[in-house]
C-alpha atoms as a PDB file:
ATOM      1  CA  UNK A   1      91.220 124.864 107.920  1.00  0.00           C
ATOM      2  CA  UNK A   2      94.374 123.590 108.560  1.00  0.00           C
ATOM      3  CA  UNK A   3      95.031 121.724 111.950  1.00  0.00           C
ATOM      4  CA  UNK A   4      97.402 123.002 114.529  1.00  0.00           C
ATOM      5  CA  UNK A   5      98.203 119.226 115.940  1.00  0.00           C
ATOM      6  CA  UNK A   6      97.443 116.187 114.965  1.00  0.00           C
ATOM      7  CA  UNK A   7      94.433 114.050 115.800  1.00  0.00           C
ATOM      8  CA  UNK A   8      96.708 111.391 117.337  1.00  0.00           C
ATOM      9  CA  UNK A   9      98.286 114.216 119.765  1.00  0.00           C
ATOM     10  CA  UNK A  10      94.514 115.051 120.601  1.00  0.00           C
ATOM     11  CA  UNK A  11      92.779 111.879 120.809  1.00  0.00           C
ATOM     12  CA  UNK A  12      95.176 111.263 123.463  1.00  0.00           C
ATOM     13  CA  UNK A  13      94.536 114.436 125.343  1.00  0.00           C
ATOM     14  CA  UNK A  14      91.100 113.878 125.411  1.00  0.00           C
ATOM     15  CA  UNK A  15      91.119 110.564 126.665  1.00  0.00           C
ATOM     16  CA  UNK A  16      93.773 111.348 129.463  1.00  0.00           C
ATOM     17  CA  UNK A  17      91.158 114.379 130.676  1.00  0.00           C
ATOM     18  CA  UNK A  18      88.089 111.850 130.996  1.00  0.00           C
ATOM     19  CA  UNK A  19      90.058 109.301 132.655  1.00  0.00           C
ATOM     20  CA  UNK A  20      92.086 111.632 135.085  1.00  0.00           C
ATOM     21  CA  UNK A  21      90.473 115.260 134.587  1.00  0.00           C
ATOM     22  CA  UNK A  22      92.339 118.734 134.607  1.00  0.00           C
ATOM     23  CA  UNK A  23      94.957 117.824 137.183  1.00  0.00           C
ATOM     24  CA  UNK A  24      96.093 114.501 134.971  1.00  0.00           C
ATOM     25  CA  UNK A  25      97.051 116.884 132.328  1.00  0.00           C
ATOM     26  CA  UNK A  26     100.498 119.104 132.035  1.00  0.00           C
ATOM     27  CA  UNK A  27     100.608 122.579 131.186  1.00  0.00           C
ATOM     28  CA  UNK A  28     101.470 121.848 127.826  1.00  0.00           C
ATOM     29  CA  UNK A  29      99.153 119.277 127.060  1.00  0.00           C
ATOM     30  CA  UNK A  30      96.586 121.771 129.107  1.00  0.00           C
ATOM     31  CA  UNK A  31      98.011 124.382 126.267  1.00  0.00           C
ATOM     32  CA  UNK A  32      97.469 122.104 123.430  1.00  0.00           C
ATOM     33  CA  UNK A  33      94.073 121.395 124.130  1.00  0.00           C
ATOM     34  CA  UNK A  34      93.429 125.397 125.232  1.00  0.00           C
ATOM     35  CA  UNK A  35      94.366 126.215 121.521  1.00  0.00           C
ATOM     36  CA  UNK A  36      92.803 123.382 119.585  1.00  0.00           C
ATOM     37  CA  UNK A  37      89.624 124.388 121.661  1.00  0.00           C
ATOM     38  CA  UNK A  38      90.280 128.514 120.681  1.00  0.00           C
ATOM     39  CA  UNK A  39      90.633 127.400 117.303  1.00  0.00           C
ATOM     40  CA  UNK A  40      87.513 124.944 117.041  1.00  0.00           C
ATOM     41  CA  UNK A  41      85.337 127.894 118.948  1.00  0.00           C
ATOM     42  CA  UNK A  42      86.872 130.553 115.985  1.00  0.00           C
ATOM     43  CA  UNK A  43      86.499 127.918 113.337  1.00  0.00           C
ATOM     44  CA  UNK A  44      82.585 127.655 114.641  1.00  0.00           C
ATOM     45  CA  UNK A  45      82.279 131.429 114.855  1.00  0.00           C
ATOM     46  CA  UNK A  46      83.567 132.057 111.319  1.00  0.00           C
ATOM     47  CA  UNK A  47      81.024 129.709 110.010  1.00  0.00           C
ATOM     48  CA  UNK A  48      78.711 131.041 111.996  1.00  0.00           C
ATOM     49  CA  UNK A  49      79.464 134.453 110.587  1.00  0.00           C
ATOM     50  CA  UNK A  50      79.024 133.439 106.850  1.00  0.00           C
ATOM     51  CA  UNK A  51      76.076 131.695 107.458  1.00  0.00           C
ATOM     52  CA  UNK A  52      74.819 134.924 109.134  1.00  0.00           C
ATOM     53  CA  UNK A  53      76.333 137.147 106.702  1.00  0.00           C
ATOM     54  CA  UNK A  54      74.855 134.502 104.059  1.00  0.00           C
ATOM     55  CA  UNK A  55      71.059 135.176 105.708  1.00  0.00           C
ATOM     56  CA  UNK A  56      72.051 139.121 105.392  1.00  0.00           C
ATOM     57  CA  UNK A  57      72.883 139.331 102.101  1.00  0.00           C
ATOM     58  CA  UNK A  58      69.373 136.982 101.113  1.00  0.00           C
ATOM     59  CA  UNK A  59      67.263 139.545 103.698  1.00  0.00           C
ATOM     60  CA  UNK A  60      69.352 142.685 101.863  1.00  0.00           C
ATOM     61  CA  UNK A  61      68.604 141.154  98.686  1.00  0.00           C
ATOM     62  CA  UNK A  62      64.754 140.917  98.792  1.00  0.00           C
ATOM     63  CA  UNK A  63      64.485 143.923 101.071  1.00  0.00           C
ATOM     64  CA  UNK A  64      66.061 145.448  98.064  1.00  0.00           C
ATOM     65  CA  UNK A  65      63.713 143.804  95.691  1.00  0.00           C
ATOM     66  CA  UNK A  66      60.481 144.825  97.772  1.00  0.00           C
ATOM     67  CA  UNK A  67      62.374 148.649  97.808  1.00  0.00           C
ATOM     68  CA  UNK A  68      62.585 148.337  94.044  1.00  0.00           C
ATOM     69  CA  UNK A  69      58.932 147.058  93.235  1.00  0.00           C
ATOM     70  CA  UNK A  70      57.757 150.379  95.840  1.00  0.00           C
ATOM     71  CA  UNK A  71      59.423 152.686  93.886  1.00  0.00           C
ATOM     72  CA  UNK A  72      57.940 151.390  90.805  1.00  0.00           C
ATOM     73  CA  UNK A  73      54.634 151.503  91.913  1.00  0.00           C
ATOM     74  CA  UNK A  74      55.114 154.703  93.466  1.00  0.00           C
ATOM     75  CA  UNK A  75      56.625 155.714  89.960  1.00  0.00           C
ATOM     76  CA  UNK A  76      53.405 154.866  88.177  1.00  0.00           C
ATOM     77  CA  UNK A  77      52.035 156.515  90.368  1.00  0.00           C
ATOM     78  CA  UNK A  78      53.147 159.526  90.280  1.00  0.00           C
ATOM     79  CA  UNK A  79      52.867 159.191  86.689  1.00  0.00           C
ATOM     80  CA  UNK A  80      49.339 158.711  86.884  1.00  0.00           C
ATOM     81  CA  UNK A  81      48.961 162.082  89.036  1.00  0.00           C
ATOM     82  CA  UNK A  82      51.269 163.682  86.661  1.00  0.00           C
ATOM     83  CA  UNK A  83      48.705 162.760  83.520  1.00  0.00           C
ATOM     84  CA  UNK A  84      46.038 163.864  85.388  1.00  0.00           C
ATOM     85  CA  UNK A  85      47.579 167.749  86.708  1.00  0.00           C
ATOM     86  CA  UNK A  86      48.645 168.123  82.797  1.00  0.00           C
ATOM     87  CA  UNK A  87      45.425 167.120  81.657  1.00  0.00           C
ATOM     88  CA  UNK A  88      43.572 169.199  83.957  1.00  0.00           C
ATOM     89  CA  UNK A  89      46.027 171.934  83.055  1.00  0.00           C
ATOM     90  CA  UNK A  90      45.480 171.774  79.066  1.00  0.00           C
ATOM     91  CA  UNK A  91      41.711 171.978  79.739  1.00  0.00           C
ATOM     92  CA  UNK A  92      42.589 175.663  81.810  1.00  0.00           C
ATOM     93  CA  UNK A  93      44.455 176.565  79.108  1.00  0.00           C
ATOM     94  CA  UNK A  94      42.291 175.518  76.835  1.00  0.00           C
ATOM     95  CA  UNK A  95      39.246 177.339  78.641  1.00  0.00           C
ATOM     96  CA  UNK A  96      41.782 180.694  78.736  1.00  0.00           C
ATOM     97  CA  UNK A  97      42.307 180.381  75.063  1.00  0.00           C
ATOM     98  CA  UNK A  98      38.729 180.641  74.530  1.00  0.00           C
ATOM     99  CA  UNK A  99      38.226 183.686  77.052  1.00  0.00           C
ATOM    100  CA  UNK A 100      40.887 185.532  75.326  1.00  0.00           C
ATOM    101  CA  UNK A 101      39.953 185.011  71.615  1.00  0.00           C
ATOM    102  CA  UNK A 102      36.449 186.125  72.749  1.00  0.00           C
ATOM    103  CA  UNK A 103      37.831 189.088  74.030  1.00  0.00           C
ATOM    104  CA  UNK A 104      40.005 189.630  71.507  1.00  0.00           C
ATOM    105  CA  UNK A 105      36.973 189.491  68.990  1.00  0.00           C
ATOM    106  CA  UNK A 106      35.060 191.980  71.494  1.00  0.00           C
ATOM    107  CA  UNK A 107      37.900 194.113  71.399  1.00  0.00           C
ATOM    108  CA  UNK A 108      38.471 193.762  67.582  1.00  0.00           C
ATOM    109  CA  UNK A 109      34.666 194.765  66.726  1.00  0.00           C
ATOM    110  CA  UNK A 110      35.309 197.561  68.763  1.00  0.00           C
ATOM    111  CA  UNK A 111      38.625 198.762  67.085  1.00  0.00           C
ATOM    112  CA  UNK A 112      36.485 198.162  63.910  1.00  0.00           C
ATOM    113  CA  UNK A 113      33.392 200.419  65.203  1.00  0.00           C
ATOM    114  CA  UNK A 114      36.057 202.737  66.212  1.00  0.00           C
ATOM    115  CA  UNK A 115      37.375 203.465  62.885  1.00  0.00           C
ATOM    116  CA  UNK A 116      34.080 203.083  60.650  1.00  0.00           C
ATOM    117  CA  UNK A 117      33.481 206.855  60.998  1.00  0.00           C
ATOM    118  CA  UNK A 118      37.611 207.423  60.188  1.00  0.00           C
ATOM    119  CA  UNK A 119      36.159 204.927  57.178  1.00  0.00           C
ATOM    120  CA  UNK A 120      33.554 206.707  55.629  1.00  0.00           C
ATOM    121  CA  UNK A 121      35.831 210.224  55.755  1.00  0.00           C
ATOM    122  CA  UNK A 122      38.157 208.351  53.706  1.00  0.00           C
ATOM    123  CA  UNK A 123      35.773 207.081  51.403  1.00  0.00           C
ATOM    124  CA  UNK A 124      34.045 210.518  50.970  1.00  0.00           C
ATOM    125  CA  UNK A 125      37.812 212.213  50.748  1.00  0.00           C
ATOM    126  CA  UNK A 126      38.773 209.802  47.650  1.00  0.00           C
ATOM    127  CA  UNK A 127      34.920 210.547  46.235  1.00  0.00           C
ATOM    128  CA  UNK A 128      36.092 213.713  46.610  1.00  0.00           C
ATOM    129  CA  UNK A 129      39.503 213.927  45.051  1.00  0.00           C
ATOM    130  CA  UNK A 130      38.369 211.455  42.344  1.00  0.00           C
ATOM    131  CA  UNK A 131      36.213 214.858  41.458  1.00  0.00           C
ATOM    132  CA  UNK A 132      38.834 217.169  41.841  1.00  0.00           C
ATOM    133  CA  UNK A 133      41.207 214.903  39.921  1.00  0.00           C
ATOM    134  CA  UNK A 134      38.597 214.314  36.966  1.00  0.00           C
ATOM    135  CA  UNK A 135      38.204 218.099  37.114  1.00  0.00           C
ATOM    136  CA  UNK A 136      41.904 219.238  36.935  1.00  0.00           C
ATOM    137  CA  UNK A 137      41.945 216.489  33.765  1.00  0.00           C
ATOM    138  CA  UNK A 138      38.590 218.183  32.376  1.00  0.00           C
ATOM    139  CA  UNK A 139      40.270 221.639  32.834  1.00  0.00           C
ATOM    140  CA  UNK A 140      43.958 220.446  31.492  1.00  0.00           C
ATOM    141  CA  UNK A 141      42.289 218.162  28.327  1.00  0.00           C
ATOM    142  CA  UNK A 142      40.261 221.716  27.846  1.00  0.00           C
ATOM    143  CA  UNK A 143      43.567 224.406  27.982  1.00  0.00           C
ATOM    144  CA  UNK A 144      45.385 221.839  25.847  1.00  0.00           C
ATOM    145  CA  UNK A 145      42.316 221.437  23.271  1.00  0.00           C
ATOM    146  CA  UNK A 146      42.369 225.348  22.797  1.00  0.00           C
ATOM    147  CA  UNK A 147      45.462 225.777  22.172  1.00  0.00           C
ATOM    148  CA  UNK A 148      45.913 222.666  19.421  1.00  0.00           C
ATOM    149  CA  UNK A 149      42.682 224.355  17.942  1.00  0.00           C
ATOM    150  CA  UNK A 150      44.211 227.571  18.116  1.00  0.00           C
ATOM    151  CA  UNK A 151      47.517 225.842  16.739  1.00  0.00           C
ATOM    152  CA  UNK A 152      45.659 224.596  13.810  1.00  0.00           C
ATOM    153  CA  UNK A 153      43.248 227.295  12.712  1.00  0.00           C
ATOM    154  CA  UNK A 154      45.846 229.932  12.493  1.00  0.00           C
END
């Protein structure tokens, strides 16, 4: 920091005021030593300051840190919790999966029972027109045979 007066100017202050005290002293010289003591008190408080605001930034600094290594611990874990609730959750779903494809089976068998009657009409409805069928061929091969053998014998 730059000096307001020189050392000289002040070493010569200071030695009038021990030899003489405040009344020794004029107002000027009383002025001059007022200042240079201002600025020495504002010189200490500005280092004062950075050292403080030195200490502040190293206490931010690792509060910070400490901050940072909670939240990843509390990261993991929630993590952890999360692995567990999803696992626990698959296993539900798992265990629904198997209540509903049983009861889809139950209900399936059932739907099957249901229509085994509808089943066996069908199969004794094609028996039946497999019959018919064969007969309307028996009865068309016969009208066509008489009248190729009437055809030919004439």
């Amino acid at each position: 920091m730059r000096e307001l007066f020189s050392r000289e100017l002040l070493a010569d202050i200071h030695i009038r005021l021990d030899r003489e005290g405040l009344q020794g002293l004029t107002e000027k010289e009383s002025t001059v030593l007022l200042s240079e003591t201002i600025t020495h008190s504002a010189t200490l408080t500005m280092e004062h300051a950075e050292t403080q605001t030195d200490r502040l930034i190293q206490h931010i600094n690792a509060q910070t840190e400490r901050l940072v290594q909670h939240m990843d611990a509390q990261t993991d874990r929630l993590i952890q919790h999360m692995d567990a609730q999803t696992d626990r959750l698959v296993q539900h779903m798992d265990a629904q999966t198997q209540q509903l494809m049983k009861h889809s089976e139950i209900q399936t068998d059932r739907i099957l029972r249901e229509l085994q009657p509808i089943r066996e009409d069908l199969a004794y409805f094609r028996l039946r027109a497999k019959f018919l069928i064969g007969g309307v061929w028996a009865v068309a091969a016969s009208i066509i045979a008489g009248i190729l053998l009437q055809f030919f014998v004439k």
